[in-house]
Protein backbone atom coordinates (compact mmCIF):
# COMPACT_ATOMS: atom_id res chain seq x y z
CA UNK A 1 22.03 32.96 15.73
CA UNK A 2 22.29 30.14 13.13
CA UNK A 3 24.60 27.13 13.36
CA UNK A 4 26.54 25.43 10.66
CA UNK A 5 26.32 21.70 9.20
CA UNK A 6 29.48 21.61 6.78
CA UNK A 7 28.06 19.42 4.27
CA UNK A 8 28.27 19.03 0.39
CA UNK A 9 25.08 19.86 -1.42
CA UNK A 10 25.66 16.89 -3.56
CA UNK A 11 25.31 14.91 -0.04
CA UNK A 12 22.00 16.62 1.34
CA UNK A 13 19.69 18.23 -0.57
CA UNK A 14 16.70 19.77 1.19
CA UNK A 15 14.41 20.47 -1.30
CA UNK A 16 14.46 16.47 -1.93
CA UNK A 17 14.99 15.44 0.64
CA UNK A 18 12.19 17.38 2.66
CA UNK A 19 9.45 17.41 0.26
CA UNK A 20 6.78 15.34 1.70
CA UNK A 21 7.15 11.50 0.96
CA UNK A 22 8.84 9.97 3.63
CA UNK A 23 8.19 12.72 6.42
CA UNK A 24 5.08 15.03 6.30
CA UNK A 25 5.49 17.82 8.81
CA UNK A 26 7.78 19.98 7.23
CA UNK A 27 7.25 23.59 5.67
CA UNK A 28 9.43 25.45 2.92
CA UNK A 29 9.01 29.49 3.10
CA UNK A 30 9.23 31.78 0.85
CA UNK A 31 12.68 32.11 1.43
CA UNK A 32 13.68 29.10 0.95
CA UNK A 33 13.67 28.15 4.83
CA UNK A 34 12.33 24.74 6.48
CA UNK A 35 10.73 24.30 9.54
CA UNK A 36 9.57 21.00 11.01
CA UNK A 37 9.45 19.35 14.80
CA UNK A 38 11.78 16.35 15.37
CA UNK A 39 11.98 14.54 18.74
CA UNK A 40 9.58 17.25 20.20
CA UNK A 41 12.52 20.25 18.75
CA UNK A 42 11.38 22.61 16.32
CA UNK A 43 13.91 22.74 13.56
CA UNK A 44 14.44 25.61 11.00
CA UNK A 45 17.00 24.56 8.41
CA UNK A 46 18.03 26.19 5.08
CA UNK A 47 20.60 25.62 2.21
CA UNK A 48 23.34 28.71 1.77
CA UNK A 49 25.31 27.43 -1.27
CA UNK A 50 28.22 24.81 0.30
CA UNK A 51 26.16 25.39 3.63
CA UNK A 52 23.69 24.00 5.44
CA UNK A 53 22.36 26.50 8.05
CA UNK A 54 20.07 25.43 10.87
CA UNK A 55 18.77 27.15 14.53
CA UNK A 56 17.05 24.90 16.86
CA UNK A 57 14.43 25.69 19.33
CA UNK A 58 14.61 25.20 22.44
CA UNK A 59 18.09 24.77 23.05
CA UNK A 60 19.65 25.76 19.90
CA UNK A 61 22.90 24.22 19.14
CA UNK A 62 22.32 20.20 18.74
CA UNK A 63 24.08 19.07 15.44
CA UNK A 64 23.78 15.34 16.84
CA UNK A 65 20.34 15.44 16.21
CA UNK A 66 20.90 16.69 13.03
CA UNK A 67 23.43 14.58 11.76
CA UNK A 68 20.96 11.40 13.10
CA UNK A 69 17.91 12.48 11.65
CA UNK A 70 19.96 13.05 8.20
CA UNK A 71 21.95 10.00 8.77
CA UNK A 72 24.97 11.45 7.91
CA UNK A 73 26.93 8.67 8.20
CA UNK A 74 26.04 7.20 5.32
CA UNK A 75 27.91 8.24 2.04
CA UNK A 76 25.53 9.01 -0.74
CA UNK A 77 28.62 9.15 -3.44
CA UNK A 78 29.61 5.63 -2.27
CA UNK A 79 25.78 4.55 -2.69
CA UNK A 80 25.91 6.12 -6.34
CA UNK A 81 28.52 4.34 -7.39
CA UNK A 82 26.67 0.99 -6.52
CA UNK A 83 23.14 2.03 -7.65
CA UNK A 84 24.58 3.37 -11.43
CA UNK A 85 27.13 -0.08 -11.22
CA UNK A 86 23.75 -2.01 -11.03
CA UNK A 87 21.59 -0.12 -13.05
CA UNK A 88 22.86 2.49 -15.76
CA UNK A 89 18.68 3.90 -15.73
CA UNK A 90 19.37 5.57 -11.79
CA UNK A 91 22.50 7.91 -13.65
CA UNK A 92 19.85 10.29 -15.06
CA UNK A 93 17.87 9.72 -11.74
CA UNK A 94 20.53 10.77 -9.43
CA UNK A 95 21.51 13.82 -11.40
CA UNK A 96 17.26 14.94 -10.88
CA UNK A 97 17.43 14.50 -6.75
CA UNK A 98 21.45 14.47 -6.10
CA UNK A 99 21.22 14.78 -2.34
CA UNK A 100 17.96 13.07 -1.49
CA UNK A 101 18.65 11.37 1.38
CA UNK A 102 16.33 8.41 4.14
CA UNK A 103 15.69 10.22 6.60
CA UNK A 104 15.82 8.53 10.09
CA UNK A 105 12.66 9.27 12.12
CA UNK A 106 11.09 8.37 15.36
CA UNK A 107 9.18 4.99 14.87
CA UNK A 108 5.71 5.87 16.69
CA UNK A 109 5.35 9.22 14.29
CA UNK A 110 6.26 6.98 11.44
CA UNK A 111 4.09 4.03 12.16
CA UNK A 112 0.91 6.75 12.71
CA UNK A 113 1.95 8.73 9.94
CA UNK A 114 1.94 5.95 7.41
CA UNK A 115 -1.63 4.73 8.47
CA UNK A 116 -2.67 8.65 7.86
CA UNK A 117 -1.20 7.91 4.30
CA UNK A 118 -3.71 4.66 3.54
CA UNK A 119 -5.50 5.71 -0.01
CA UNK A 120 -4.85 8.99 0.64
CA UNK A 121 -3.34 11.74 -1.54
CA UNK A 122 -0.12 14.03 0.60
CA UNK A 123 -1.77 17.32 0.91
CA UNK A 124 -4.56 15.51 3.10
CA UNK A 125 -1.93 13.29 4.58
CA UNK A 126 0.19 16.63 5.87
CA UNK A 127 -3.17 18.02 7.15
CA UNK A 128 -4.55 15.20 9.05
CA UNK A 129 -0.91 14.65 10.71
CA UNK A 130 -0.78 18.25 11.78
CA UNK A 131 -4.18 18.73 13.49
CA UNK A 132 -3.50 15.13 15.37
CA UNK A 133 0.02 16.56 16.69
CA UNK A 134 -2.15 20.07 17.43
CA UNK A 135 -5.05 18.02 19.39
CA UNK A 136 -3.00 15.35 20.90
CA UNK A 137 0.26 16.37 21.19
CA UNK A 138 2.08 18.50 23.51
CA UNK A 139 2.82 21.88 22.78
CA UNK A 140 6.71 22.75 22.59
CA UNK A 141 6.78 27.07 21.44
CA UNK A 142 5.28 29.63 19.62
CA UNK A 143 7.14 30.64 16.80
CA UNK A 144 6.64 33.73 14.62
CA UNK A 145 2.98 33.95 15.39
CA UNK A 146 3.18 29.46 15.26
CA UNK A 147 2.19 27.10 17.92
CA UNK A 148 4.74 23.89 17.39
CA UNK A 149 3.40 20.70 18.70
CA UNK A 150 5.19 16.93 18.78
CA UNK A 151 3.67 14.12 17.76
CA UNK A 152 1.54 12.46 20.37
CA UNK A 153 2.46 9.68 21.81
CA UNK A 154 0.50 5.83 21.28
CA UNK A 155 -0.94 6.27 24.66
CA UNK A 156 -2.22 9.58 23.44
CA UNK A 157 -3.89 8.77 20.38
CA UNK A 158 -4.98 5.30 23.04
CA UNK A 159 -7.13 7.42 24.83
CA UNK A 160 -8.95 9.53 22.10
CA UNK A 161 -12.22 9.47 21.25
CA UNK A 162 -12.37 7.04 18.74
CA UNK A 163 -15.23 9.97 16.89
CA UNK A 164 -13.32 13.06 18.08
CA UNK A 165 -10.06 11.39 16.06
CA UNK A 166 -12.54 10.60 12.85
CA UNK A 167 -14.29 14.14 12.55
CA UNK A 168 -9.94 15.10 12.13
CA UNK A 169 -10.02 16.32 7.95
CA UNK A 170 -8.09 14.27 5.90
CA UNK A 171 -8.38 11.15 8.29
CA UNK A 172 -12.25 9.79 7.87
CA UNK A 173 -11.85 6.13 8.34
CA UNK A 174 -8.54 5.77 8.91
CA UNK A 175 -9.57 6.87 12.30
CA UNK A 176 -10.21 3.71 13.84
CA UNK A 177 -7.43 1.78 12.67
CA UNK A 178 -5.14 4.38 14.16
CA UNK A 179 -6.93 4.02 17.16
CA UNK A 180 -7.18 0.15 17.54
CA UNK A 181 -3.03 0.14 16.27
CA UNK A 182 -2.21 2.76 19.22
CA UNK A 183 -4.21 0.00 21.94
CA UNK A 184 -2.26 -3.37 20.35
CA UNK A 185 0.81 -0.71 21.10
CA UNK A 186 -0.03 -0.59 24.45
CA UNK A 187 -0.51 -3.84 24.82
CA UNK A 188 3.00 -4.72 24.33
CA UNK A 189 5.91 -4.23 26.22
CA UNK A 190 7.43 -0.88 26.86
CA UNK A 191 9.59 0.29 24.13
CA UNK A 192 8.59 -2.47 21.97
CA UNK A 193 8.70 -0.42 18.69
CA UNK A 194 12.09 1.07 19.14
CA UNK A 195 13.68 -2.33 19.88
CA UNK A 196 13.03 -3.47 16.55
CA UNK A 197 15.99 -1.51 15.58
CA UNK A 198 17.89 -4.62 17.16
CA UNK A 199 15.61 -7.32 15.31
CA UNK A 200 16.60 -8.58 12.14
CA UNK A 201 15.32 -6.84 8.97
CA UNK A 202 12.99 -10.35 8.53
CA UNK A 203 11.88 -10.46 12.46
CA UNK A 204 11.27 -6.72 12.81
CA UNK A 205 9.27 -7.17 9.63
CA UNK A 206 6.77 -10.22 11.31
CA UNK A 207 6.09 -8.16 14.31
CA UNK A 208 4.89 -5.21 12.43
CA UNK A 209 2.58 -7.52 10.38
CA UNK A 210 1.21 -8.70 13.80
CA UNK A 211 -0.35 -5.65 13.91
CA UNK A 212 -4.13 -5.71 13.28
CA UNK A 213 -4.27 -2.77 10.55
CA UNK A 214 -0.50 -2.58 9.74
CA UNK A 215 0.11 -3.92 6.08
CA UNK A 216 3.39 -4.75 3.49
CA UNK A 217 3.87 -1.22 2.35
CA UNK A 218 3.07 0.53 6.02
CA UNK A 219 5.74 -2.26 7.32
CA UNK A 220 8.16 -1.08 5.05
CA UNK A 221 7.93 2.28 5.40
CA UNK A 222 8.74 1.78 9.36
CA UNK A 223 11.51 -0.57 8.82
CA UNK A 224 12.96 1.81 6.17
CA UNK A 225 12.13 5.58 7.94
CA UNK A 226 12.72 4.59 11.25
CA UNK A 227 14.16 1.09 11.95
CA UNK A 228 17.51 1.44 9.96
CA UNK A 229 16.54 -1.30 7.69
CA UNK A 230 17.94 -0.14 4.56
CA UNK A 231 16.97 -2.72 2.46
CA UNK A 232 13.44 -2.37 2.87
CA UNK A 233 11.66 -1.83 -0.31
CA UNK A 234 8.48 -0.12 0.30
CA UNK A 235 6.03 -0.45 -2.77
CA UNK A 236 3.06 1.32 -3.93
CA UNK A 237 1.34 2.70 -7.18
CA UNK A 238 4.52 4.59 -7.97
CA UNK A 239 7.20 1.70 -7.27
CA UNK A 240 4.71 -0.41 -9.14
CA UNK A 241 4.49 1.41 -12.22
CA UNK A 242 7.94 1.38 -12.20
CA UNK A 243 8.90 -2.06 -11.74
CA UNK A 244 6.26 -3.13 -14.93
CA UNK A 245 7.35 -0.21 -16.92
CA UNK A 246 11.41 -0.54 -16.55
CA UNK A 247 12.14 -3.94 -14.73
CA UNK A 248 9.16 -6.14 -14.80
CA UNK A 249 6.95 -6.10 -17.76
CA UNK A 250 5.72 -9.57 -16.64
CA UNK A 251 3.29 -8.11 -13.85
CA UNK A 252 1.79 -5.64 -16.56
CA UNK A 253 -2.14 -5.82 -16.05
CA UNK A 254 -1.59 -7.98 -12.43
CA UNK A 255 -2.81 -6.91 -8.98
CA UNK A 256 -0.60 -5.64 -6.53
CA UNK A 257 -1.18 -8.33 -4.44
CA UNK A 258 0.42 -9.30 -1.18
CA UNK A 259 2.51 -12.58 -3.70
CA UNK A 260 3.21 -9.27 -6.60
CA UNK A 261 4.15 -7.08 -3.97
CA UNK A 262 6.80 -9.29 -2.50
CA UNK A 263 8.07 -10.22 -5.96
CA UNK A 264 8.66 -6.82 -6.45
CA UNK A 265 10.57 -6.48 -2.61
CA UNK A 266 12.48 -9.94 -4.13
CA UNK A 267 13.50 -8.31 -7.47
CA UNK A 268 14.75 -5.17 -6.20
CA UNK A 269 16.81 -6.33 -2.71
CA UNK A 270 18.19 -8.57 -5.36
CA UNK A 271 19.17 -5.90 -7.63
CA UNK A 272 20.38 -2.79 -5.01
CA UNK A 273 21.06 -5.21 -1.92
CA UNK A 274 22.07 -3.82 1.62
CA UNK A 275 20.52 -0.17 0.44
CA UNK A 276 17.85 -1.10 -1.86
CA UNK A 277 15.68 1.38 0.04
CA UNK A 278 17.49 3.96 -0.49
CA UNK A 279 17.45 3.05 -4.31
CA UNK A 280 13.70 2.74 -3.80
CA UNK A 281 13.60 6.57 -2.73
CA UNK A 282 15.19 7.90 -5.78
CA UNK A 283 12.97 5.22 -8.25
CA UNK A 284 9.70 6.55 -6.48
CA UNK A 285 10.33 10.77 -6.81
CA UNK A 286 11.18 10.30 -10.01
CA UNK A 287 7.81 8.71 -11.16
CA UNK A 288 5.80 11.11 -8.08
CA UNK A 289 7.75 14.26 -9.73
CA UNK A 290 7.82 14.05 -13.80
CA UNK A 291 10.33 15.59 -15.61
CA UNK A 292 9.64 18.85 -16.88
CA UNK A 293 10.20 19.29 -21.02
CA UNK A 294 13.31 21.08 -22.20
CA UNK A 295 12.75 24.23 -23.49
């Protein structure tokens, strides 16, 4: 029987907030249903006007781990009013993806998932990330005809043949960095990863760049996705286009290099602050999905 999350739509949207970009293992139906694993749960959540309705499996009725992964304590209306305050452009934005919330995931997935993502287009990205979780991960149900796995862990993807892990479709040569990032994880102390969430936003950010393999955007993308650092700014093609099109026409025809890229990072924590990653979500669907023409 399905559970409840009294929530307003204008709050969480699924649809935006789902579609791959910041988390790559979820699945829309035909009927308008989701279904994704999060902390090893398989989770089957769908939108019933005011509602959000949701079943769990195993052990079905856990809205904390709902309300965490959704971060639900943070008020999107109270974030609109600062975006539109500081920028009058993110008022048409916000009315495209009202509801498109960060998403708060775990930071191993997100660290492996991001290094999937390395010059590579989504649809490959989804594909690579579910056959690793299907090889290396550990199975959790079958449901409706599916096997669910979770993401394996960094010993797991540790102790993979290095070839077995590049012969994975969509992954080719990203491969071996995955593989020599899950041994430097190893090599650090237990629960390393997750205690960035106590490091500053600056600190957290230098250890992830001590990684052999782990660069600006892939940084960003943990501190923001997983390590509650809300004013990381990831940037890539999209957030670059942006910032030279709308913000920064001074870069136009310059290299996203590492000194551009943190310009970029500079200019916008300036501009959106505490939540400037959350801004940064909005900015980046709206150049990944254009607007359709009026009829």
């Amino acid at each position: 029987m399905a559970n409840t999350l009294l929530i307003n739509p204008s709050e969480l949207n699924l649809l935006h907030t789902l579609t791959p970009g910041q988390a790559f293992r979820w699945r829309m139906d035909s009927g308008g249903r989701w279904t994704g694993v999060v902390r090893g749960r398989i989770i089957r959540i769908w939108q019933e006007e005011t509602e959000v309705k949701y079943e769990i499996f195993p052990n079905a009725g856990d809205k904390d781990l709902l309300c965490h992964y959704f971060r639900l304590e943070v008020c999107l209306a109270c974030l609109y009013a600062d975006f539109i305050r500081e920028d009058e452009r993110l008022k048409k934005i916000i009315k495209r993806f009202e509801g498109l919330r960060v998403l708060r995931q775990e930071p191993e997935e997100t660290l492996f998932s991001y290094i999937c993502s390395t010059a590579n287009s989504i649809s490959r990205i989804v594909s690579a990330i579910e056959a690793i979780s299907n090889r290396y991960g550990e199975r959790i149900a079958n449901l409706d005809g599916v096997d669910y796995c979770s993401f394996p862990s960094a010993e797991a993807i540790a102790h993979a043949d290095p070839n077995e892990l590049a012969e994975i479709a969509g992954l080719g040569f990203r491969a071996a960095n995955l593989h020599s990032v899950a041994r430097q994880i190893l090599d650090r102390p237990n629960g390393w990863l997750n205690s960035l969430k106590e490091a500053s936003y600056e600190e957290a950010r230098r250890e992830l760049l001590a990684l052999r393999g782990v660069g600006l955007k892939i940084a960003d993308c943990i501190l923001l996705f997983s390590l509650d650092k809300d004013q990381a700014f990831p940037v890539d093609t999209h957030i670059y286009n942006v910032a030279v099109k709308y913000y920064m026409p001074e870069l136009r025809g310059k290299s996203l290099t590492p000194r551009i890229y943190q310009r970029i990072v500079d200019y916008f924590q300036a501009k959106f602050g505490a939540f400037a990653g959350w801004a940064q979500e909005y900015l980046y669907y709206d150049d990944l999905i254009p607007e359709r023409p009026q009829k």
